[in-house]
Protein backbone atom coordinates (compact mmCIF):
# COMPACT_ATOMS: atom_id res chain seq x y z
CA UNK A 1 46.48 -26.49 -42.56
CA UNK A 2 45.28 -24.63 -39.46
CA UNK A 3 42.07 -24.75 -38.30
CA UNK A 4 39.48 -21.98 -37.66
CA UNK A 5 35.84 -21.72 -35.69
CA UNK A 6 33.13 -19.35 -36.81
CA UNK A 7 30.63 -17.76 -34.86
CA UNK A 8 27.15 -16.78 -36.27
CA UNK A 9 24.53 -15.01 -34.38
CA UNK A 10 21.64 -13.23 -35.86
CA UNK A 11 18.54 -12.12 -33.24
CA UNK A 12 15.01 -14.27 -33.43
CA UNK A 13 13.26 -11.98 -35.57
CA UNK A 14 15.32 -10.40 -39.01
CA UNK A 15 14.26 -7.95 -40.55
CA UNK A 16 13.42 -8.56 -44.45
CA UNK A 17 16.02 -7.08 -46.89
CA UNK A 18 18.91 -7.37 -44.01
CA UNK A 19 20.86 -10.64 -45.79
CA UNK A 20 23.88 -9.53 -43.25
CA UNK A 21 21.97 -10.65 -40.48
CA UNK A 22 21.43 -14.39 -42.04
CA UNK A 23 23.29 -17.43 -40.94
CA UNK A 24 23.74 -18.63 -44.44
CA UNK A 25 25.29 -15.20 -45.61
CA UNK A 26 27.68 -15.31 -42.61
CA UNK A 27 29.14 -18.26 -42.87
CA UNK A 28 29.79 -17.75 -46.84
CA UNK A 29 31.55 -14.42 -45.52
CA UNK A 30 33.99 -17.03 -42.83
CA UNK A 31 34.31 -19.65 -45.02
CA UNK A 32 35.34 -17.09 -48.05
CA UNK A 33 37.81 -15.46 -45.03
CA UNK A 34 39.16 -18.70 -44.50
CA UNK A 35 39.77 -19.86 -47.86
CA UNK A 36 41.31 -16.46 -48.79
CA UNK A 37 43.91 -16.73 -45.51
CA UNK A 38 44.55 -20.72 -45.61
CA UNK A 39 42.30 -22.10 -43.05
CA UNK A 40 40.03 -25.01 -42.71
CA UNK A 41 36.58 -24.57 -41.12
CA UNK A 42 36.45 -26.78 -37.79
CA UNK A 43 33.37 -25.89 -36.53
CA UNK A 44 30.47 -23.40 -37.14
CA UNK A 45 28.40 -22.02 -33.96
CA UNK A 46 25.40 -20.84 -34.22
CA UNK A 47 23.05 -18.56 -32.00
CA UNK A 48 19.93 -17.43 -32.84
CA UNK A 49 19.29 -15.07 -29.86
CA UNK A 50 20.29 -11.44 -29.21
CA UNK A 51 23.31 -10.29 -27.78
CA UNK A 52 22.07 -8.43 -25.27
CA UNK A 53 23.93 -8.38 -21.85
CA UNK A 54 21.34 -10.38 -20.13
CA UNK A 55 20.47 -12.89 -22.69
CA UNK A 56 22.18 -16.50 -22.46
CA UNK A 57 23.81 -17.96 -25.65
CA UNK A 58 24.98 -21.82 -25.20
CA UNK A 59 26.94 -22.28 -28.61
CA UNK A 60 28.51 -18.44 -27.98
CA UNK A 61 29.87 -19.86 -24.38
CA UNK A 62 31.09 -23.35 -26.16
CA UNK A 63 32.85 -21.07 -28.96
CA UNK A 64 34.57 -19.19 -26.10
CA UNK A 65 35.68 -22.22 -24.23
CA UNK A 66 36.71 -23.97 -27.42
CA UNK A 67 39.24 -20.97 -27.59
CA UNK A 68 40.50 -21.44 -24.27
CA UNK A 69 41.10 -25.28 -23.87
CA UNK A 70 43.07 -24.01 -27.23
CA UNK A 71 40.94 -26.69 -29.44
CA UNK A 72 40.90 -24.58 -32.12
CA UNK A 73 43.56 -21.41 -32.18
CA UNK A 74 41.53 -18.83 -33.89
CA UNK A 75 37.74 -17.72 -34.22
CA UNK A 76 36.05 -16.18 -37.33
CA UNK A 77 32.74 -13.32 -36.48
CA UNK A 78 31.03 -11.36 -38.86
CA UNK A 79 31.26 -8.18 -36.78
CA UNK A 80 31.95 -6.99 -33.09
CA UNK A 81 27.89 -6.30 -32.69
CA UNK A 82 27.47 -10.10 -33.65
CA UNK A 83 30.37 -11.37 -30.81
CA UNK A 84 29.22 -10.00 -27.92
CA UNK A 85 27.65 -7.05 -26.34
CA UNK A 86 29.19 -7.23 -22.51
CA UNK A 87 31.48 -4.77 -23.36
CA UNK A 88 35.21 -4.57 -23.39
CA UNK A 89 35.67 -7.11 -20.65
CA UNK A 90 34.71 -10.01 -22.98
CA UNK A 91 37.04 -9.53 -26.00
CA UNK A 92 39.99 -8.28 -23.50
CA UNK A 93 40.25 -11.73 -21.92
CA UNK A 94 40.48 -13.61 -24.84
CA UNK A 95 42.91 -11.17 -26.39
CA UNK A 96 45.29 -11.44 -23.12
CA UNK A 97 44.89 -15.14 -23.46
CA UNK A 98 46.93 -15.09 -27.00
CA UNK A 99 43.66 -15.80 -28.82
CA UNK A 100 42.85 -14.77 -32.20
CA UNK A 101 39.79 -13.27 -33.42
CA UNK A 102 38.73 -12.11 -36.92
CA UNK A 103 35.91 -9.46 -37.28
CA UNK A 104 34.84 -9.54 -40.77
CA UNK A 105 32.82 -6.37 -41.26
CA UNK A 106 35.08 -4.06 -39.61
CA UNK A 107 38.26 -5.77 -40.96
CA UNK A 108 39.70 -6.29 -37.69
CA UNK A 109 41.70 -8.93 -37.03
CA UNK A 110 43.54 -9.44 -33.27
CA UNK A 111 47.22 -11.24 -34.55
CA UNK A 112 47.87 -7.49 -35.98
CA UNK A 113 48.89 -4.95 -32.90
CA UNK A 114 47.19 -2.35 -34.35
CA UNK A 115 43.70 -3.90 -34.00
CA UNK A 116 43.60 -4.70 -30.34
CA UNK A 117 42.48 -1.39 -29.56
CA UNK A 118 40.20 -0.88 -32.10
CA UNK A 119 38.55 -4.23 -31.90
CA UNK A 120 38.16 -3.04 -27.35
CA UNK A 121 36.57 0.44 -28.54
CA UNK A 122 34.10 -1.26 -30.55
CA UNK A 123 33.21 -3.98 -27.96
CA UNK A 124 32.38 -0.82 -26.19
CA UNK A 125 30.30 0.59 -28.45
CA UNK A 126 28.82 -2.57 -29.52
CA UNK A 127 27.84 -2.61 -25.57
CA UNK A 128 27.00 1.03 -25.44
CA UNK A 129 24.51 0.53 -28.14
CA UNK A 130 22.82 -2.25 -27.28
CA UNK A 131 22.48 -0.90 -23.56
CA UNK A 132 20.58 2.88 -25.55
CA UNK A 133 18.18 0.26 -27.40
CA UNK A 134 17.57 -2.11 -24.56
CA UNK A 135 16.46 1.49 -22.59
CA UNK A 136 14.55 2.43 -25.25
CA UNK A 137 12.23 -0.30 -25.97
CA UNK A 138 11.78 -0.88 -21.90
CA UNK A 139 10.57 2.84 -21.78
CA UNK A 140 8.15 1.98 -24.88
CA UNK A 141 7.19 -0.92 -23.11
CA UNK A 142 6.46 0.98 -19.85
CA UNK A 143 4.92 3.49 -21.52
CA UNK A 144 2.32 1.51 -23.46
CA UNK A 145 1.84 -0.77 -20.35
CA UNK A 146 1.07 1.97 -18.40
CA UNK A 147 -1.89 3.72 -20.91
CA UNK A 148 -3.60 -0.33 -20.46
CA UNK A 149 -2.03 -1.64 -24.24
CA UNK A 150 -1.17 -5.40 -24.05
CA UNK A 151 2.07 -5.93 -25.95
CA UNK A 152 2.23 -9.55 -26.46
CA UNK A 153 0.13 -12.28 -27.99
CA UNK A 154 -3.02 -11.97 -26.18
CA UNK A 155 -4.07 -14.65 -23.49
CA UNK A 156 -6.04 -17.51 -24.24
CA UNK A 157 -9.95 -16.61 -24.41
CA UNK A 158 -9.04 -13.26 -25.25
CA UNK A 159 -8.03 -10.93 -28.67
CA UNK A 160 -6.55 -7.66 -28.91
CA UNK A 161 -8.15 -4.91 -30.86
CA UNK A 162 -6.69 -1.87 -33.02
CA UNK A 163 -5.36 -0.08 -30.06
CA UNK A 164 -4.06 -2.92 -28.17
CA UNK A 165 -6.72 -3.20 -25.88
CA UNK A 166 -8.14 -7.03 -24.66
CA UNK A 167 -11.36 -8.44 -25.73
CA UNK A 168 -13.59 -11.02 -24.88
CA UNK A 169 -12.55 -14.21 -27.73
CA UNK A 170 -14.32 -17.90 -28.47
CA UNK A 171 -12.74 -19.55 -25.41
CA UNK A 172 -13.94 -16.46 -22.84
CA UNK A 173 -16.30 -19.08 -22.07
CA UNK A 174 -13.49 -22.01 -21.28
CA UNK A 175 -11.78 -19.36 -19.22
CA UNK A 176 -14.82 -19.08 -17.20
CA UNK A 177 -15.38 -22.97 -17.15
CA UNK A 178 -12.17 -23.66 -15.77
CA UNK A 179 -12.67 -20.97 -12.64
CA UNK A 180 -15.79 -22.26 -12.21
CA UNK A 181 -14.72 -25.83 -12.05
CA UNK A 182 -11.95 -25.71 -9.79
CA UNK A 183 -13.98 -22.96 -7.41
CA UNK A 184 -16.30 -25.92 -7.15
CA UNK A 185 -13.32 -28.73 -5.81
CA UNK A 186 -12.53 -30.33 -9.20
CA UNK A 187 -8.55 -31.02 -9.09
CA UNK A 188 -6.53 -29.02 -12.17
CA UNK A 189 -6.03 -32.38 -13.75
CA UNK A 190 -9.68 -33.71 -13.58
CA UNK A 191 -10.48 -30.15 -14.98
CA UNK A 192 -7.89 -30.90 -18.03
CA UNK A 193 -8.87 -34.15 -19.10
CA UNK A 194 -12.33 -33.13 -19.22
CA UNK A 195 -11.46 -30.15 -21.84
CA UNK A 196 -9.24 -32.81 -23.81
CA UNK A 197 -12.16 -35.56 -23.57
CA UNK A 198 -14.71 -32.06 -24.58
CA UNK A 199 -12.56 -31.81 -28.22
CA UNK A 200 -11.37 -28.65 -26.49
CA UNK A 201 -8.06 -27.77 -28.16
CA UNK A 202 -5.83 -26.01 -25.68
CA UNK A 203 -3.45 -22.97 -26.03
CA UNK A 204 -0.93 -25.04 -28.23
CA UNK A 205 -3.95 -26.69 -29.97
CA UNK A 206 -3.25 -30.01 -28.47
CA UNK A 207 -4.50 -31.82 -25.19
CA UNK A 208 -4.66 -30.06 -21.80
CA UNK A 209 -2.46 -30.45 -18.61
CA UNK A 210 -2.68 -29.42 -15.49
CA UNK A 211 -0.04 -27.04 -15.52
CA UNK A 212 -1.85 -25.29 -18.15
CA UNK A 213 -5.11 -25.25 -16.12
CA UNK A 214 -3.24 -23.88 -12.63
CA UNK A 215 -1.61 -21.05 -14.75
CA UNK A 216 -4.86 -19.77 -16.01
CA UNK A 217 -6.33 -19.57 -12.66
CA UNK A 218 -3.32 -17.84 -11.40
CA UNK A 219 -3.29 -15.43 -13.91
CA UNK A 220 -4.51 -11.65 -13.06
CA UNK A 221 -5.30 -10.45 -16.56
CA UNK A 222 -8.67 -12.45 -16.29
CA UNK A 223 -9.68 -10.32 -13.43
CA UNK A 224 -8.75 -7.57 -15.76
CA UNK A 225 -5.18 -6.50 -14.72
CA UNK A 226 -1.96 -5.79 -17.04
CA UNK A 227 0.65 -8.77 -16.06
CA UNK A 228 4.40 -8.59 -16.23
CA UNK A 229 7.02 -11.55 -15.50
CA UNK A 230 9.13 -10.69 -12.60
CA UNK A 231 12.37 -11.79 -13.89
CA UNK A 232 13.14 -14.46 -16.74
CA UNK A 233 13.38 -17.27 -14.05
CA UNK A 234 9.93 -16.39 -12.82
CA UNK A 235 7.80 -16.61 -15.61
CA UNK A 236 4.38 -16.87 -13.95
CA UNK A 237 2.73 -13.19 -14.52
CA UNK A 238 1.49 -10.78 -11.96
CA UNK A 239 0.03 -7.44 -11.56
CA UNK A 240 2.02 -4.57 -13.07
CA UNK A 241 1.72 -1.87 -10.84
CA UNK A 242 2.58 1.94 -12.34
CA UNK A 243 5.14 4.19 -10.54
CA UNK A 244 2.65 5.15 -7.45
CA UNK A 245 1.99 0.96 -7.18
CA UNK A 246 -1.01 0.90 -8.73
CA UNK A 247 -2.19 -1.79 -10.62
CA UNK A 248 -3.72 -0.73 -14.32
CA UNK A 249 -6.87 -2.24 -16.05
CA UNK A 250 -6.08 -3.84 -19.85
CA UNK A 251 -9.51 -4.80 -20.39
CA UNK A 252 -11.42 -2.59 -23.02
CA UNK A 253 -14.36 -0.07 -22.44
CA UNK A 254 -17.36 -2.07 -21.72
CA UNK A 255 -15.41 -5.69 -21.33
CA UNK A 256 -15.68 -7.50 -18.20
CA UNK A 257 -13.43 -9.61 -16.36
CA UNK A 258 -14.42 -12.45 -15.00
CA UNK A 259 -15.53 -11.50 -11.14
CA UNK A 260 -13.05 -11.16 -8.60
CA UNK A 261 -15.35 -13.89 -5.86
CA UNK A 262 -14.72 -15.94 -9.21
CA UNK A 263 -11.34 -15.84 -9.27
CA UNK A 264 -10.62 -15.65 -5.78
CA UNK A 265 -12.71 -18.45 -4.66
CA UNK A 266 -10.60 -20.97 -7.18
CA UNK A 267 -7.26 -19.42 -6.21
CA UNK A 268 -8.69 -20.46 -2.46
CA UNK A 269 -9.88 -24.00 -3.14
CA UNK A 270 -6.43 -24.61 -5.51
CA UNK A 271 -4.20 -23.25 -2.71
CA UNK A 272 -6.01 -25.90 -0.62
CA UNK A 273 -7.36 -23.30 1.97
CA UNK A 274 -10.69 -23.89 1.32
CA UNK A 275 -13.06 -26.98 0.54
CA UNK A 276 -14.93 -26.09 -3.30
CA UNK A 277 -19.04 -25.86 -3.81
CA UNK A 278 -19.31 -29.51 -4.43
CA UNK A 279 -17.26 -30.05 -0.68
CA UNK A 280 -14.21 -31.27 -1.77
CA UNK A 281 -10.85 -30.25 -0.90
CA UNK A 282 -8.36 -29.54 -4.40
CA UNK A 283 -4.87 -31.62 -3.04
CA UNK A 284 -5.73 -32.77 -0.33
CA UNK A 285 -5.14 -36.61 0.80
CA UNK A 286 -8.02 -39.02 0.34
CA UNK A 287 -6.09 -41.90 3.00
CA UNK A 288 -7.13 -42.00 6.21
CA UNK A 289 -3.47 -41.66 7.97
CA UNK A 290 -1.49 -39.95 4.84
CA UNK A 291 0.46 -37.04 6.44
CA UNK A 292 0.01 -38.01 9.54
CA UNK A 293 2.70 -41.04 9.39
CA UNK A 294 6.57 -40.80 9.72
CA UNK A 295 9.36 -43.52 8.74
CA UNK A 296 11.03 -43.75 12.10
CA UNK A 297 14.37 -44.16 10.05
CA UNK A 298 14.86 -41.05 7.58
CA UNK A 299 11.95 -39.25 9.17
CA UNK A 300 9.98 -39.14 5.52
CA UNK A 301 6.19 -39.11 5.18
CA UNK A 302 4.59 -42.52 4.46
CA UNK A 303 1.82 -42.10 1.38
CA UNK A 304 0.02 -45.05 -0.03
CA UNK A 305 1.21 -47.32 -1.91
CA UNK A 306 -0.81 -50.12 -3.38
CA UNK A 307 -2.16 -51.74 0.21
CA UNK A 308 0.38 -50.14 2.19
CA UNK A 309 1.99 -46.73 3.71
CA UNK A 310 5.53 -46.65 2.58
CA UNK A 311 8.53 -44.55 3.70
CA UNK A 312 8.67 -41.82 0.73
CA UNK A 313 12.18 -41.57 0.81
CA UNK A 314 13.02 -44.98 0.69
CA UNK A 315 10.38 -45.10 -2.44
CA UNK A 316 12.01 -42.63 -4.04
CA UNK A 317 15.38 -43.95 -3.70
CA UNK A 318 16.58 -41.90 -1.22
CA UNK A 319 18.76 -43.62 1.68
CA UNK A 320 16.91 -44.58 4.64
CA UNK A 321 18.65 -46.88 7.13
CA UNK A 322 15.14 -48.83 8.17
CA UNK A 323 12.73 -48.18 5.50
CA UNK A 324 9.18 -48.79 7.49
CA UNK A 325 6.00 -49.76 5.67
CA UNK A 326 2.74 -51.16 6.97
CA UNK A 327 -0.80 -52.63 5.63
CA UNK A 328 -2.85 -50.07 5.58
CA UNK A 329 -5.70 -51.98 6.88
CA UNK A 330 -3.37 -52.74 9.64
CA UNK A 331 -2.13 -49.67 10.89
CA UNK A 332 -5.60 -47.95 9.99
CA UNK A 333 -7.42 -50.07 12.62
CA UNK A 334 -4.37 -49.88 15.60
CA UNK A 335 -4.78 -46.31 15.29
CA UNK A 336 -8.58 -45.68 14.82
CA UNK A 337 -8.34 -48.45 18.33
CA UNK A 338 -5.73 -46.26 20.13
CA UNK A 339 -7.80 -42.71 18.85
CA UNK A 340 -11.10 -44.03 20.31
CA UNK A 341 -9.48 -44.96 23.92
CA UNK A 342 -7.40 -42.32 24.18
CA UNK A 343 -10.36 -39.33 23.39
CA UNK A 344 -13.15 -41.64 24.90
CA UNK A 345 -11.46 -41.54 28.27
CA UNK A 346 -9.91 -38.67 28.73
CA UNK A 347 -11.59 -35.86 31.06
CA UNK A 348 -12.29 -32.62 29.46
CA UNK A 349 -9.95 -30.69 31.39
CA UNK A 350 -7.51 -32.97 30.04
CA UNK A 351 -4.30 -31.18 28.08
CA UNK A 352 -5.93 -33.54 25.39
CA UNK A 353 -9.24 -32.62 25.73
CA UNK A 354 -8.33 -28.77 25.82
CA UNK A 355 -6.47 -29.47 22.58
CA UNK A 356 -9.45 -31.39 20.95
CA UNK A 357 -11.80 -28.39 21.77
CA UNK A 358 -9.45 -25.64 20.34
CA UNK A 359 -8.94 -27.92 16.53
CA UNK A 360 -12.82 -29.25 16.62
CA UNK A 361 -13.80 -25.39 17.45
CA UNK A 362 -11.31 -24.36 14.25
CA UNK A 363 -13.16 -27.03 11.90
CA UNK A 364 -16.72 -26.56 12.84
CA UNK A 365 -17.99 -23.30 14.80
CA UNK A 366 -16.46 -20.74 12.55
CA UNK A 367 -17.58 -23.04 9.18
CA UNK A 368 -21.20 -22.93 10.58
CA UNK A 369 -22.14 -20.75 7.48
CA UNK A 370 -20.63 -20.74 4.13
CA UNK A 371 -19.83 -16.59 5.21
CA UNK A 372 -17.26 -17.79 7.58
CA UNK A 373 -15.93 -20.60 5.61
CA UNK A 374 -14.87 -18.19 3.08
CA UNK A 375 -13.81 -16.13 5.36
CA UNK A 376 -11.15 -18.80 6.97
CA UNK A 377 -10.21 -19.16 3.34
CA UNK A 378 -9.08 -16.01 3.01
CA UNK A 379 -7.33 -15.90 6.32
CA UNK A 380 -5.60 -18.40 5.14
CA UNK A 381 -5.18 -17.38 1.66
CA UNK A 382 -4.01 -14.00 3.09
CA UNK A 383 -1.52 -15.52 5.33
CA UNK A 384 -0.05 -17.82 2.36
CA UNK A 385 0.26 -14.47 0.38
CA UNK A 386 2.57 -12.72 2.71
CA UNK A 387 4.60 -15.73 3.12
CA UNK A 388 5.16 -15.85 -0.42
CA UNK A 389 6.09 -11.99 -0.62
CA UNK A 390 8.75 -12.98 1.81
CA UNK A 391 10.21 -15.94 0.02
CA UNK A 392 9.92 -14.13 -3.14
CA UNK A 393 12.28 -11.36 -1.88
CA UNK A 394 14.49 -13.86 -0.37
CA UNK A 395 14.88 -15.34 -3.60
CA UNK A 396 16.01 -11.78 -5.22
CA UNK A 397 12.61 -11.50 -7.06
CA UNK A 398 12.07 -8.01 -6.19
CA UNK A 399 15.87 -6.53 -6.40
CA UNK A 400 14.51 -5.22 -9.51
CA UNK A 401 12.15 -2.83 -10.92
CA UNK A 402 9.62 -4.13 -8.99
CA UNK A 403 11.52 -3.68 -5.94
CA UNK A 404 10.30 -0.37 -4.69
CA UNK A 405 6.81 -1.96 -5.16
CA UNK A 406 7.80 -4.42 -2.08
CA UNK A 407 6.54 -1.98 0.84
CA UNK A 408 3.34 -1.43 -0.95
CA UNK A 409 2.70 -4.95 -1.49
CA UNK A 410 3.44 -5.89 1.96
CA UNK A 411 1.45 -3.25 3.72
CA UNK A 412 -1.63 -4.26 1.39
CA UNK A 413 -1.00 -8.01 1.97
CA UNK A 414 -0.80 -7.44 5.61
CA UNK A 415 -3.88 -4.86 5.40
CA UNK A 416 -6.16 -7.84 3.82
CA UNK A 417 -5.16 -10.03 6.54
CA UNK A 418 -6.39 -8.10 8.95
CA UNK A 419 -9.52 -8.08 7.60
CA UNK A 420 -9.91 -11.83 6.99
CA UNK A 421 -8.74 -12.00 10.41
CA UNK A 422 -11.83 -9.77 12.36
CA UNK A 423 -14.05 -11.19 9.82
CA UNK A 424 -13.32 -14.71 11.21
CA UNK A 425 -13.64 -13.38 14.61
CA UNK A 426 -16.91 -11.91 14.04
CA UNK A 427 -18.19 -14.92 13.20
CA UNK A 428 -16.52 -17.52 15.02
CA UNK A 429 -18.71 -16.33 18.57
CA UNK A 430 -20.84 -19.41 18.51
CA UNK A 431 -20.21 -22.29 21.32
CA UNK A 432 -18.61 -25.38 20.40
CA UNK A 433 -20.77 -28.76 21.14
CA UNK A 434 -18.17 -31.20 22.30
CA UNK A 435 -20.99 -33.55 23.41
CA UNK A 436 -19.85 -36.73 21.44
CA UNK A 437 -15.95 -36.67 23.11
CA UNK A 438 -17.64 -37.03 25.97
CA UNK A 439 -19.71 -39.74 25.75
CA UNK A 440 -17.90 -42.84 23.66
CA UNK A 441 -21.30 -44.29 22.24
CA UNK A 442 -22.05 -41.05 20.40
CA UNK A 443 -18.24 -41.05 19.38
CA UNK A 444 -18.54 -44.28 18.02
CA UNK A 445 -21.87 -43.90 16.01
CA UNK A 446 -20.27 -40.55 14.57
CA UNK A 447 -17.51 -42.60 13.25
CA UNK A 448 -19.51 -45.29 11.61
CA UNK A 449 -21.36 -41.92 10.06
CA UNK A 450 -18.51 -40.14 8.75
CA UNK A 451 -16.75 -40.36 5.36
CA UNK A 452 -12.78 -40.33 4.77
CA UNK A 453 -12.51 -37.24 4.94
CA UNK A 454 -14.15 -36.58 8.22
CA UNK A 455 -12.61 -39.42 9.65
CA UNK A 456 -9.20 -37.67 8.73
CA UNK A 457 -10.90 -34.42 10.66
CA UNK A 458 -11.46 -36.41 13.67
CA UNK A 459 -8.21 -38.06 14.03
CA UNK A 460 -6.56 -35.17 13.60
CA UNK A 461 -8.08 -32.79 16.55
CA UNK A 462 -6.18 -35.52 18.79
CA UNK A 463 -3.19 -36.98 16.57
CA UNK A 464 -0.79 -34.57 15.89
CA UNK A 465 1.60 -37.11 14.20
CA UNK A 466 2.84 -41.21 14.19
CA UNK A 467 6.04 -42.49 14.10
CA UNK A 468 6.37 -45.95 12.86
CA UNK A 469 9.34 -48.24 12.81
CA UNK A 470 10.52 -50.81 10.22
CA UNK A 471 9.05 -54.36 11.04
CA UNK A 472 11.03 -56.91 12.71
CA UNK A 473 11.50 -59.43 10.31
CA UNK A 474 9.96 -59.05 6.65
CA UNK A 475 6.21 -60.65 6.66
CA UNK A 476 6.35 -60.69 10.65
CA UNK A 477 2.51 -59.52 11.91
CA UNK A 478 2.03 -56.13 12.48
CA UNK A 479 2.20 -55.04 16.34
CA UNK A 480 1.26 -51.71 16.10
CA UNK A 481 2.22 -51.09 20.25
CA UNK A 482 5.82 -52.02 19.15
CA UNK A 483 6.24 -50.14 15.54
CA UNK A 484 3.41 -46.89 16.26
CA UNK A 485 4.42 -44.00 18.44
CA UNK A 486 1.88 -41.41 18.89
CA UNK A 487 2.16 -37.85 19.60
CA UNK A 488 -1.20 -36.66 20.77
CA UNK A 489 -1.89 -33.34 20.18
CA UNK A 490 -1.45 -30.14 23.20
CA UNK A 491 -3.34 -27.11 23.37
CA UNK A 492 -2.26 -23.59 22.71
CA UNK A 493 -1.21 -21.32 24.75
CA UNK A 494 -4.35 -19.71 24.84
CA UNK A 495 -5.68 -23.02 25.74
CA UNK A 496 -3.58 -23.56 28.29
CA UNK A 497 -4.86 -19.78 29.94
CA UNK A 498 -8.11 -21.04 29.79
């Protein structure tokens, strides 16, 4: 007895009264067909997506190759719509190949001549159809976006009312929490296993991750802004912007978003540009020498781990010909040593020195006031903006609809740096006091002062990165002359002028 495939497809949401559309009344239909004509059921696959011409169906692509590797000669559909909607192109291939395919509902079957055609002018139409509805419900969709109506489930800590508008719900105030929170330094993951250890359900009612935390912040309809997903790869919303570019409010009368200094601030401190209220830096190492160390033999950074910096790569089991690693009480002391001598002696018209006096003058005379460190933060936070505007369209993220948006968004990206940039200007006027690089007893007692953090500070207005080689033997002591090499750090070019 020969064998025959069906193919069932019915879209995520059915309508009630529709049984054509169910899986169990299609396959009755096949298996009915394939009683009638002498065929045994092989295999039944099943999609329960749309057809549309963009939409991915896994068991629909298996069907098809099934058919091909000639596993099965024939396959059973309830009707064209249900096969495919790419148009002629689909069905025409198969039908060249020798295939056979049965379309229930229309009666159609490809082994009779007579069909081909037929069964091609409906693929057609099946497309044509789909591609008049797909317009359609985008132009609703546009439409209602652009009068402010939110057309999905509404966000978590808010509720849509009768026309569609967003309102403030129970967990506004773990919305707010959350900004607040990471505005003042708290990592995304500290934030979420507070909320879980709180009894704070989260959007999927169960405990909170950081992922889930990070997406909230990132997310404009808090500020008040109607989102839309760039593409189905790119899932994280943004602002919709309206055919002139711009963006439209989906907040209702009298509701307020949470402020944009909120928002902004905790987008700053996430990104890592800027240190929180509490004077912590979100991501940001907490070793002495992370990111400053390279594995001599795959060039890979050298985190901690346990008691030691290890070769990342190596670590993660990438190939590295001479994995290094060193004690990190070792290679912490041989550096802080070689630091102290090297900035200690040095003259201040030293390449060195003029280098030390640009980065210290970046760290501490423009962050004099808590004005100009926000206002580096949002130099910086500009500057990350229009990089990712660039890599976004590199990655084809605005070939779409959004694409004539691009210009816009890149003049107004550029436009805000700007202004973070004369803003840091304006206030970074004040002298620098490089008293304690000159004199090593003050260096050394500011040292002994200074947390991990500022100890990282320090090293780094001098070290601009370490190299260090795999030991000689395995337990030999470390010589940090014979396994460190350090690049000191050289001055700008502006420096250099001056």
């Amino acid at each position: 007895m020969e064998e025959i495939d069906l193919y069932l497809r019915k879209s995520k949401i059915v309508r009630e009264g529709v049984e054509a559309l169910t899986f169990q009344t299609q396959e009755g239909r096949g298996r009915a067909w394939a009683d009638q004509h002498g065929y045994r059921v092989r295999k039944v696959w099943k999609d329960n997506l749309s057809a549309w011409t963009d939409t991915k169906r896994p068991e629909f692509d298996l069907a098809l190759a099934a058919l091909k590797r000639k596993e099965v000669p024939a396959l059973w559909c309830y009707a064209v719509d249900r096969f495919s909607r790419k148009g002629a192109g689909v069905v025409a291939g198969l039908l060249d190949a020798g295939t056979r395919l049965i379309f229930d509902y229309e009666r159609l079957d490809s082994a009779d001549s007579r069909d081909r055609e037929r069964i091609i002018m409906d693929a057609e139409r099946a497309k044509s159809s789909s591609d008049l509805l797909s317009y359609r419900v985008r132009d609703t969709k546009n439409t209602q976006r652009r009068k402010g109506v939110w057309l999905s489930a509404a966000p978590y800590g808010l509720r849509k009312d009768v026309e569609g508008k967003l309102r403030h719900a129970d967990e506004w105030s773990v919305v707010l929490r959350v900004l607040e929170e990471i505005g003042d330094g708290t990592s995304a993951r500290t934030v979420a296993r507070g909320l879980t250890a709180d009894g704070i359900p989260s959007p999927k009612g169960g405990s909170w991750g950081a992922s889930t935390i990070r997406r909230i912040v990132a997310n404009p309809v808090y500020e008040g802004w109607q989102v839309v997903a760039l593409s189905r790869e790119h899932t994280w919303p943004v602002a919709y912007r309206d055919a002139s570019g711009k963006r439209l409010r989906v907040m209702a009368a009298g509701v307020e978003p949470v402020a944009a200094e909120t928002v902004e601030r905790a987008r700053r401190v996430q990104a890592g540009h800027q240190r929180g209220a509490l004077g912590t830096r979100v991501g940001r190492a907490s070793h002495l020498l992370t990111d400053l160390l390279r594995c001599a033999g795959c060039g890979s950074k050298m985190p901690t781990m346990g008691r030691s910096y290890v070769c990342n790569g190596h670590a993660m089991g990438k190939p590295c010909p001479a994995p290094a690693s060193a004690m990190r009480a070792r290679i912490e002391d041989h550096v802080f040593n070689r630091w102290f001598a090297q900035v200690a002696h040095s003259e201040m018209g030293d390449p060195l020195m003029i280098a030390v006096a640009e980065r210290w003058a970046a760290l501490t005379a423009p962050e004099a006031t808590e004005d100009a460190r926000e206002a580096i933060a949002a130099a910086k936070s500009a500057e990350a903006a229009i990089e990712r505007l660039a890599n976004d369209r590199a990655a084809g993220l605005y070939n779409g609809v959004m694409g004539k948006h691009f210009p816009r968004l890149v003049a107004e990206a550029e436009e805000t740096l700007r202004e973070a940039q004369n803003r840091v200007s304006a206030l970074s006027g004040s002298s620098v006091d490089l008293t304690m690089f000159d004199d090593s007893t003050l260096l050394a007692e500011a040292w002994g002062a200074a947390d991990v953090p500022m100890r990282r500070d320090l090293l780094r207005v001098a070290v601009e990165r370490i190299t260090v080689t795999q030991a000689v033997r395995r337990g030999a002591p470390f010589d940090g002359e014979a396994r460190c090499v350090i690049e000191w750090a050289q001055p700008t070019e502006e420096g250099k002028a001056t």
